[in-house]
C-alpha atoms as a PDB file:
ATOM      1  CA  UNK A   1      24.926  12.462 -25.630  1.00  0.00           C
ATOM      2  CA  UNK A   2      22.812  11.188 -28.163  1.00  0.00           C
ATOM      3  CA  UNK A   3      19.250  10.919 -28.224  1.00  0.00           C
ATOM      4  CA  UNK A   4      19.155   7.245 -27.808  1.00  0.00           C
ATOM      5  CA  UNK A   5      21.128   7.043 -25.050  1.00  0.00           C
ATOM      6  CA  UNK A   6      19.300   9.839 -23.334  1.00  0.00           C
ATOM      7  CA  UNK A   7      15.933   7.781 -24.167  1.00  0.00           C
ATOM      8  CA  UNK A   8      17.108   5.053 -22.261  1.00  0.00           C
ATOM      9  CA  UNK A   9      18.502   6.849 -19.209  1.00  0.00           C
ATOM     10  CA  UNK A  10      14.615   8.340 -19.158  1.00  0.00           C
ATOM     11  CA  UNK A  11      13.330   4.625 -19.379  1.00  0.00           C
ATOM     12  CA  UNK A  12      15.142   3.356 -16.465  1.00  0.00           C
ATOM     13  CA  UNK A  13      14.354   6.330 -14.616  1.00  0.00           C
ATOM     14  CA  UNK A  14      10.828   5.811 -15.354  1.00  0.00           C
ATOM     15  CA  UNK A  15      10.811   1.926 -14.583  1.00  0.00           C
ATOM     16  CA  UNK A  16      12.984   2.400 -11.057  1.00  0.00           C
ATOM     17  CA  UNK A  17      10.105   4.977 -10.146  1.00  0.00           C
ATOM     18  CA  UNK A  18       7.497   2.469 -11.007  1.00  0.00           C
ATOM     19  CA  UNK A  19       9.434  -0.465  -9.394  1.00  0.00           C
ATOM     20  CA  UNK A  20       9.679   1.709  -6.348  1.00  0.00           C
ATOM     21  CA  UNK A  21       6.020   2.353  -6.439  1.00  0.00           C
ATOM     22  CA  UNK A  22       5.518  -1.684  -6.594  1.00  0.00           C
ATOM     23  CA  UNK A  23       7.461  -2.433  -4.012  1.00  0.00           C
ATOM     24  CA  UNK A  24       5.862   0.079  -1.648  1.00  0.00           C
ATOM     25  CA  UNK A  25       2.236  -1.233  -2.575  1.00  0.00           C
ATOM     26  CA  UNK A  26       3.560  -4.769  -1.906  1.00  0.00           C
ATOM     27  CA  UNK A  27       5.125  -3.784   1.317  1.00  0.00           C
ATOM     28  CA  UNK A  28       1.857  -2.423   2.284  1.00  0.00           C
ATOM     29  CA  UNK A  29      -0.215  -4.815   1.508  1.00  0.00           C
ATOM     30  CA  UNK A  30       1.918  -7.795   2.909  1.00  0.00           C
ATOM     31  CA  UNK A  31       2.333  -5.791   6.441  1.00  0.00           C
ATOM     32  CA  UNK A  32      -1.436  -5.140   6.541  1.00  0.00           C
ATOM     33  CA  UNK A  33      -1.847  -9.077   5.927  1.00  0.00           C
ATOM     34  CA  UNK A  34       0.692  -9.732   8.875  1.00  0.00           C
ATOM     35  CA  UNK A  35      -0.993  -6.861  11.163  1.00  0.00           C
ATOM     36  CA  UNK A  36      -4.872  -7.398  10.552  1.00  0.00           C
ATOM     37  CA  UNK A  37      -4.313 -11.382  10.382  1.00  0.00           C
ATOM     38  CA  UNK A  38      -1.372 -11.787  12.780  1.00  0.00           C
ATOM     39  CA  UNK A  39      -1.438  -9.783  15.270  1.00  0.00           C
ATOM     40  CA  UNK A  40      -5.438  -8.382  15.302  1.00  0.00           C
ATOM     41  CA  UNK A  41      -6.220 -12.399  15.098  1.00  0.00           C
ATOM     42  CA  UNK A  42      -7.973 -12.412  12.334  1.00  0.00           C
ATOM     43  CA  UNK A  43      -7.999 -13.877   8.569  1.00  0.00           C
ATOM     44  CA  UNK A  44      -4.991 -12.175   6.793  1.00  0.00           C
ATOM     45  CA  UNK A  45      -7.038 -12.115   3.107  1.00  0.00           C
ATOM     46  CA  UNK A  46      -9.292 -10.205   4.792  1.00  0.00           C
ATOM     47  CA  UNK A  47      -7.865  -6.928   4.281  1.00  0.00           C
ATOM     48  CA  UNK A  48      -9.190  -7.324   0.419  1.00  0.00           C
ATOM     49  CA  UNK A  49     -12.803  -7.087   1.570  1.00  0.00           C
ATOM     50  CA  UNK A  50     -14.452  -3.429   1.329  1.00  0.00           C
ATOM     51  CA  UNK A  51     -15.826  -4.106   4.658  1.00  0.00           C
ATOM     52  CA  UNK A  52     -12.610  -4.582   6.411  1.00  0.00           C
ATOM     53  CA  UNK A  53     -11.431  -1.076   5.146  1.00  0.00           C
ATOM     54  CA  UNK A  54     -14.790   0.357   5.971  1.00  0.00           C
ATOM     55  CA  UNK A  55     -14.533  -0.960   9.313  1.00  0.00           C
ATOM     56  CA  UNK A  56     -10.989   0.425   9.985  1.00  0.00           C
ATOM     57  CA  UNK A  57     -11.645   3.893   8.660  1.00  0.00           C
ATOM     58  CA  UNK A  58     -14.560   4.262  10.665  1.00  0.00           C
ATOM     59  CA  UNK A  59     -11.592   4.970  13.562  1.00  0.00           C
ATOM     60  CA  UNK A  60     -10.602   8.198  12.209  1.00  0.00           C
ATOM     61  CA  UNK A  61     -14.301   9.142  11.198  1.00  0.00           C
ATOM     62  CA  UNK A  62     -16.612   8.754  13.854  1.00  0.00           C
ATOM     63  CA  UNK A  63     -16.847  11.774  16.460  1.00  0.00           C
ATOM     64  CA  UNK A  64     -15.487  10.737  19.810  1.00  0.00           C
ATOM     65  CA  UNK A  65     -17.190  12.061  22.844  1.00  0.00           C
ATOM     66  CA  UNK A  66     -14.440  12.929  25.226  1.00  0.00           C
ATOM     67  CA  UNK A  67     -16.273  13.155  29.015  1.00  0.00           C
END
């Protein structure tokens, strides 16, 4: 193999990881759109307000008091 040819096999290794990484970010964000606006009833760009995510991760933070 030559060393162009093994160059390029790296670059399209390197851009499938990073379209892979895209597409899972975009995935994410669109099914957080559909769940938080959706289904929870409320706006869909919402999700890109701190408060939103500050809200939701207050879930797995707060102590719960089990009685």
């Amino acid at each position: 193999m030559t060393k162009e040819k093994i160059g390029l096999q790296i670059a399209t290794f390197i851009l499938k990881i990073v379209l892979v990484i895209v597409l899972i970010a975009l995935a994410f964000i669109i099914g957080a759109m559909i769940g938080y606006g959706v289904l929870g009833d409320g706006n869909p760009f919402a999700i890109f307000e701190k408060e939103t995510w500050v809200h939701i991760f207050s879930y797995f933070t707060k102590p719960t008091i089990v009685n």
